[in-house]
PDB file of N, CA and C in Angstrom:
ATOM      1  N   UNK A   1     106.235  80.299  95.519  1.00  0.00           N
ATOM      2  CA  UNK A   1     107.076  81.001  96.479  1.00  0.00           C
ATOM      3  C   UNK A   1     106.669  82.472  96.511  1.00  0.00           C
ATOM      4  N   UNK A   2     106.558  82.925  97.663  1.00  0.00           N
ATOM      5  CA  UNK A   2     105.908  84.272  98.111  1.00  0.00           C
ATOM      6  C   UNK A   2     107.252  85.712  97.659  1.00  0.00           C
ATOM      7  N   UNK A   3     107.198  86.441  96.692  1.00  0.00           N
ATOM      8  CA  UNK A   3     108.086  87.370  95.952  1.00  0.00           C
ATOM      9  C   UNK A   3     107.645  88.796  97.819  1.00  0.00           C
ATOM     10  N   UNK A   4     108.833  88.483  97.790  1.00  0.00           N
ATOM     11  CA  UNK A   4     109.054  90.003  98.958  1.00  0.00           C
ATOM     12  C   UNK A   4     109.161  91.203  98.576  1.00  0.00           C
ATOM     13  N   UNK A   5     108.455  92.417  98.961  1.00  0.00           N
ATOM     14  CA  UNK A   5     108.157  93.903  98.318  1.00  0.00           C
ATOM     15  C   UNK A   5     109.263  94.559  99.578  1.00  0.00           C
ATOM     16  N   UNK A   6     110.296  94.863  98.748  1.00  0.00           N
ATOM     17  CA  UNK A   6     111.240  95.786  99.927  1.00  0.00           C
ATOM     18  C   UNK A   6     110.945  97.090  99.667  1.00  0.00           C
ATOM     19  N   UNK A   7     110.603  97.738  98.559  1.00  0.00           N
ATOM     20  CA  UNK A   7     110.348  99.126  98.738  1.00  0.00           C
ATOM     21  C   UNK A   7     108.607  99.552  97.941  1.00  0.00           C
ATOM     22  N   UNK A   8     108.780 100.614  98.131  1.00  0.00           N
ATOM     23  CA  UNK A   8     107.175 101.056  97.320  1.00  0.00           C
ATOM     24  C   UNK A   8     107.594 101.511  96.351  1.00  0.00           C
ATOM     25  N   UNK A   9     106.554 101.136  95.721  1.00  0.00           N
ATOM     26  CA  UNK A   9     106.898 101.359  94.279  1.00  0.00           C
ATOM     27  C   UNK A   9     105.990 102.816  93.780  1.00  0.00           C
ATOM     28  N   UNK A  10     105.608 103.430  94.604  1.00  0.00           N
ATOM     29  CA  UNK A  10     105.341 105.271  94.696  1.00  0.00           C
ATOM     30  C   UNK A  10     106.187 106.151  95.009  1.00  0.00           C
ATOM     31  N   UNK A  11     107.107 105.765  96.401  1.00  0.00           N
ATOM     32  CA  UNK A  11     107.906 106.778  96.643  1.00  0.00           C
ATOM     33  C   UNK A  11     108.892 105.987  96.798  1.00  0.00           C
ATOM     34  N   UNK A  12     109.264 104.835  96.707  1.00  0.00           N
ATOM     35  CA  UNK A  12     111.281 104.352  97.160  1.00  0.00           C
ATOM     36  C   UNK A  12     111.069 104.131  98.569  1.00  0.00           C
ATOM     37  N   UNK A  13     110.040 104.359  99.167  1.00  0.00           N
ATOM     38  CA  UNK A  13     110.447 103.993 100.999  1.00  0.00           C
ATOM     39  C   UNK A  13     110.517 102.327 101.432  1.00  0.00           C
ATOM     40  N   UNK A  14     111.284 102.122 101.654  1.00  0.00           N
ATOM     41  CA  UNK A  14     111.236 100.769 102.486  1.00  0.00           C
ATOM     42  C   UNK A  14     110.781 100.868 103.674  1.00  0.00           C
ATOM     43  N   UNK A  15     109.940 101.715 104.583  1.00  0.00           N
ATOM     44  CA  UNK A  15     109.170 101.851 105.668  1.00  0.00           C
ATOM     45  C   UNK A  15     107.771 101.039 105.400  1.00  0.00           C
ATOM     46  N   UNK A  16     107.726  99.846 104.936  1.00  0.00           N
ATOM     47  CA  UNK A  16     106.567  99.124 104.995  1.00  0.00           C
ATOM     48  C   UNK A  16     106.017  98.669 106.086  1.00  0.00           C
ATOM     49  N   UNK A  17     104.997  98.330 106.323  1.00  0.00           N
ATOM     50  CA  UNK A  17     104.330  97.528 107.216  1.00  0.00           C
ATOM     51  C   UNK A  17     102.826  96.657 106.915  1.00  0.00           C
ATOM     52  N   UNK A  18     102.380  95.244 107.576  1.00  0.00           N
ATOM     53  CA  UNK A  18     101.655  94.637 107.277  1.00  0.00           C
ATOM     54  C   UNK A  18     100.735  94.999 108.219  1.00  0.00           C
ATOM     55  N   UNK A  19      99.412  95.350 107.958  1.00  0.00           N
ATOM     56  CA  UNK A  19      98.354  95.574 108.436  1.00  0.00           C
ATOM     57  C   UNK A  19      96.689  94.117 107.902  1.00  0.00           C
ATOM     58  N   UNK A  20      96.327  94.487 109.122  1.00  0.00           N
ATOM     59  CA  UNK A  20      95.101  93.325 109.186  1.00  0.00           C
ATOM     60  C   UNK A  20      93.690  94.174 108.495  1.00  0.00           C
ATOM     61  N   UNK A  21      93.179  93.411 107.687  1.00  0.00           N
ATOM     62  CA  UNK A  21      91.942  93.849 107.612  1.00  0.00           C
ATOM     63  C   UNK A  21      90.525  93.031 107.598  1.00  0.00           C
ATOM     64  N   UNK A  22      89.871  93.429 109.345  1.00  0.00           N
ATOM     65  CA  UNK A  22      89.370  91.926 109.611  1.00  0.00           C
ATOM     66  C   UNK A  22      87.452  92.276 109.268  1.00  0.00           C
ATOM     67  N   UNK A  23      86.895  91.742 110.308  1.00  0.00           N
ATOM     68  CA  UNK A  23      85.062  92.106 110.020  1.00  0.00           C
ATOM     69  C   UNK A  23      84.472  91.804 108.652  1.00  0.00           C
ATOM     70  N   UNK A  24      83.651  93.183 108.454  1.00  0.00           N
ATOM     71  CA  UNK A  24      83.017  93.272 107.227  1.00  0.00           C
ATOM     72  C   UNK A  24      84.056  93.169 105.733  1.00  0.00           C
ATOM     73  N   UNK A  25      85.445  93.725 106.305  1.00  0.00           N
ATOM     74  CA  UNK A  25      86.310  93.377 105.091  1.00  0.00           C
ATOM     75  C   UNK A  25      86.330  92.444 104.769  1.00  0.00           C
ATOM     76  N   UNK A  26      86.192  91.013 105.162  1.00  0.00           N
ATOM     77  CA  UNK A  26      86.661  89.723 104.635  1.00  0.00           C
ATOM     78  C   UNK A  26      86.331  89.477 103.365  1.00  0.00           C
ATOM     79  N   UNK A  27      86.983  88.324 102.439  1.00  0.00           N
ATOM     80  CA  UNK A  27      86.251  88.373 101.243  1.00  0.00           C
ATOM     81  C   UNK A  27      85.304  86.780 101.656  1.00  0.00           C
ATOM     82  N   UNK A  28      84.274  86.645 100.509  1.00  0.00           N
ATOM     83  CA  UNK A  28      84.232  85.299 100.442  1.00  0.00           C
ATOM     84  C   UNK A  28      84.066  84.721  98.675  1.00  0.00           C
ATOM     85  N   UNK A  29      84.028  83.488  98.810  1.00  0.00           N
ATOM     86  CA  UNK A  29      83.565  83.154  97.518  1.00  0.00           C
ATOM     87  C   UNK A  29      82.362  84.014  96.865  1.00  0.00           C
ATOM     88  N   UNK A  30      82.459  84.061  95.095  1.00  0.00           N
ATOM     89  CA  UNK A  30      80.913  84.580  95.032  1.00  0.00           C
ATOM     90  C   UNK A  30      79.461  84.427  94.701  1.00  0.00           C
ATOM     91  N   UNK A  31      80.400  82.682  94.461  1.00  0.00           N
ATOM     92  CA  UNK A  31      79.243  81.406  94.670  1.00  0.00           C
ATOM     93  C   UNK A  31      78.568  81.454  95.788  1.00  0.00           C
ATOM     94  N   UNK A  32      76.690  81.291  95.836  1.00  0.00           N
ATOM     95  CA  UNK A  32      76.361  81.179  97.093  1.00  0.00           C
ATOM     96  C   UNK A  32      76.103  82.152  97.899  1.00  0.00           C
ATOM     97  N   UNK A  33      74.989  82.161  98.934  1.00  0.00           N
ATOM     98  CA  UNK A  33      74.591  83.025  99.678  1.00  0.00           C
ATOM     99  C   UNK A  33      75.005  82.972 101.068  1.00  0.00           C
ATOM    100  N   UNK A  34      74.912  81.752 101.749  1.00  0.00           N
ATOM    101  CA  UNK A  34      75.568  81.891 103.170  1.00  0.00           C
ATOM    102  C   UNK A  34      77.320  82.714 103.182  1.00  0.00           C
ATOM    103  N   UNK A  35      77.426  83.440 103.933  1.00  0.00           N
ATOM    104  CA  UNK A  35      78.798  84.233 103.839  1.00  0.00           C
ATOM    105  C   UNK A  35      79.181  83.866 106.074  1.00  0.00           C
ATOM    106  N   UNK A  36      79.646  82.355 105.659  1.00  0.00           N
ATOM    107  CA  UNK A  36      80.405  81.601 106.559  1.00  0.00           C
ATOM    108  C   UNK A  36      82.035  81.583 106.773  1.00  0.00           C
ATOM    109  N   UNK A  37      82.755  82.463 107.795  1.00  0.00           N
ATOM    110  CA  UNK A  37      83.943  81.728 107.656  1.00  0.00           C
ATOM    111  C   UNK A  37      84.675  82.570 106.381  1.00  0.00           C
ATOM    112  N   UNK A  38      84.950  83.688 106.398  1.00  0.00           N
ATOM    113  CA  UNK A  38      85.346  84.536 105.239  1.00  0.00           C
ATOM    114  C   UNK A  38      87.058  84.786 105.705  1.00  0.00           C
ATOM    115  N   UNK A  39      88.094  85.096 104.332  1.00  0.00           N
ATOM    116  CA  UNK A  39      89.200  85.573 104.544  1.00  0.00           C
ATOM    117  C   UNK A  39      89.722  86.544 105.060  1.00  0.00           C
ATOM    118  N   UNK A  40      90.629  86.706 105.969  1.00  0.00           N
ATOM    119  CA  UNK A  40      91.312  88.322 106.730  1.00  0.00           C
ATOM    120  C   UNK A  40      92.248  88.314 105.401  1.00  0.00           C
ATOM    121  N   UNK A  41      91.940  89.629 105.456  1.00  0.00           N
ATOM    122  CA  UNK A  41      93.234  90.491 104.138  1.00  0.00           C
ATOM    123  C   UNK A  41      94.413  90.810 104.788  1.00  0.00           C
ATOM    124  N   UNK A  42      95.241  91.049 104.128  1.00  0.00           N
ATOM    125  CA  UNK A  42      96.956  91.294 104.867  1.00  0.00           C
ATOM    126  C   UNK A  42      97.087  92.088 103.452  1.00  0.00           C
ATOM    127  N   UNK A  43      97.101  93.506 104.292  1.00  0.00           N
ATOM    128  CA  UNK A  43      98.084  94.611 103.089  1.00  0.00           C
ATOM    129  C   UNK A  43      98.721  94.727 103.554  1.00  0.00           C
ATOM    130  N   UNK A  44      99.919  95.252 102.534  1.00  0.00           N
ATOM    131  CA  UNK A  44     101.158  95.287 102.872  1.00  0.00           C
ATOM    132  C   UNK A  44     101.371  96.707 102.583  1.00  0.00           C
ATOM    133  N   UNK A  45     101.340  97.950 103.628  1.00  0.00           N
ATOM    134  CA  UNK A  45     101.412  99.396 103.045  1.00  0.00           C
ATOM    135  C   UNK A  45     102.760 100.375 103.483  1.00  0.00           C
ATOM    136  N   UNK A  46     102.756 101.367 102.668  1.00  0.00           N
ATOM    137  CA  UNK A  46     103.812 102.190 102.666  1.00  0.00           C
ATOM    138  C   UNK A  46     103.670 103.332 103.590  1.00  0.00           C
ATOM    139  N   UNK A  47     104.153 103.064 105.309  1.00  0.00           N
ATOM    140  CA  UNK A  47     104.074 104.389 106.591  1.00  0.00           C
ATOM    141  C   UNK A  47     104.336 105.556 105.727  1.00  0.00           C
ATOM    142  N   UNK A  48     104.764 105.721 104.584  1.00  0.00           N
ATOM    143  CA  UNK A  48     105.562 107.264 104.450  1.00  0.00           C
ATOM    144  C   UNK A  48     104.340 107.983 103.519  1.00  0.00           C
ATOM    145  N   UNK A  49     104.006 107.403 102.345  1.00  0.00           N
ATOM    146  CA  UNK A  49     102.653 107.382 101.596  1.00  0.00           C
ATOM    147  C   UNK A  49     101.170 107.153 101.545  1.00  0.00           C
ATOM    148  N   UNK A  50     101.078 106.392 102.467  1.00  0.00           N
ATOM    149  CA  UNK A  50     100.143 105.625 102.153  1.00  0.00           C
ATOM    150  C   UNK A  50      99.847 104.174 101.258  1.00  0.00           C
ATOM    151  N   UNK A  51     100.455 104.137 100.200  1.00  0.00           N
ATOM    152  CA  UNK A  51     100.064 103.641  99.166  1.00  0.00           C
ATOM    153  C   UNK A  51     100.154 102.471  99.871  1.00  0.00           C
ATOM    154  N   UNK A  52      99.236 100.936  99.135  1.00  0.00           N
ATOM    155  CA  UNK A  52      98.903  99.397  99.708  1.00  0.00           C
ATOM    156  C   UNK A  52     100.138  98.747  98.257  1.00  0.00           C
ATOM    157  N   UNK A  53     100.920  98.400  98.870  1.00  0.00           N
ATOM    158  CA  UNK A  53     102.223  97.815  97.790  1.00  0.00           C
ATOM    159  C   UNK A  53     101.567  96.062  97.421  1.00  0.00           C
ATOM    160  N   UNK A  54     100.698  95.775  98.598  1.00  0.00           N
ATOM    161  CA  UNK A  54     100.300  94.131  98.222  1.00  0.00           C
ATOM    162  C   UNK A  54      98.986  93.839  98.982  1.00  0.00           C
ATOM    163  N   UNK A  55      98.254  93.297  98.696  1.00  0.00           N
ATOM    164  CA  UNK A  55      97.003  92.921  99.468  1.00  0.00           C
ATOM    165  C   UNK A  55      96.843  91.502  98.964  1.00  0.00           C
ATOM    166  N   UNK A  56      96.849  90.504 100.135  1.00  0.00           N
ATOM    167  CA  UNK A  56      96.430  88.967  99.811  1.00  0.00           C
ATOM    168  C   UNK A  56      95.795  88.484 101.317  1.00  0.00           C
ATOM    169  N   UNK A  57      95.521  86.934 101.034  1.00  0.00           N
ATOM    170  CA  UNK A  57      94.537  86.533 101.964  1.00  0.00           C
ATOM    171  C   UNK A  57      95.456  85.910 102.679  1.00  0.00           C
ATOM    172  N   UNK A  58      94.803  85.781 103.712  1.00  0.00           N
ATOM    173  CA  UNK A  58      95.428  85.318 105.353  1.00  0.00           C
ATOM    174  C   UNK A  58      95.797  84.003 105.071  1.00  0.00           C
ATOM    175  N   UNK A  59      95.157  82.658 104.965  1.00  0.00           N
ATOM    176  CA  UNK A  59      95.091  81.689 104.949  1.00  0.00           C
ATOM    177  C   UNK A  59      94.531  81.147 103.092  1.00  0.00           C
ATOM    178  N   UNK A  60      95.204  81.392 101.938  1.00  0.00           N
ATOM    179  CA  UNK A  60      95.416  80.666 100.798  1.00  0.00           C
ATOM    180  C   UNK A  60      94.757  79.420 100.697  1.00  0.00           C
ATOM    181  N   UNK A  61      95.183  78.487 101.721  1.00  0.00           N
ATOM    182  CA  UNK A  61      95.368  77.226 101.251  1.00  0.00           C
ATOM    183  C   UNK A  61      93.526  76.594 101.562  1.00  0.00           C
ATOM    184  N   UNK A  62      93.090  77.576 102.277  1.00  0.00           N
ATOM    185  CA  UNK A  62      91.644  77.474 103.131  1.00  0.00           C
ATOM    186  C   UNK A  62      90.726  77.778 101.626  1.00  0.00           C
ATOM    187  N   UNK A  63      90.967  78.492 100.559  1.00  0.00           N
ATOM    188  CA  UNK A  63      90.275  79.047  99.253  1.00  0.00           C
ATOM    189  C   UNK A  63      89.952  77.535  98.659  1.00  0.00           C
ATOM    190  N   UNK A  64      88.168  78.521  97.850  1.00  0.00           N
ATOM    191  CA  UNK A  64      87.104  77.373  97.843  1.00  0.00           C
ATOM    192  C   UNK A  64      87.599  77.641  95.855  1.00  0.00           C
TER     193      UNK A  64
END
């Protein structure tokens, strides 16, 4: 079960938001040379700070 981040844990703001991070960011396995079909990141960051409170992959269940 996915634990929910209501505030940052830098400054106390609950002004979060989820941002995409797509292209060259993706990850892939680090088995292997073909880099086919890689993960979009989803951070989860703080509008008031900056700071990234969570970073995970788009699609989990797709991991090799």
């Amino acid at each position: 079960m996915e634990e929910q981040q209501d505030r940052c844990p830098h400054c106390g703001s609950d002004d979060l938001k989820r941002y995409k991070q797509t292209g060259y960011g993706q990850v892939y396995p680090m088995k292997g040379i073909l880099r086919i079909g890689g993960q979009t990141l989803i951070h989860l960051i703080c509008r008031r700070c900056g700071t990234v409170v969570r970073s995970y992959v788009e699609h989990p269940e797709t991991l090799e």
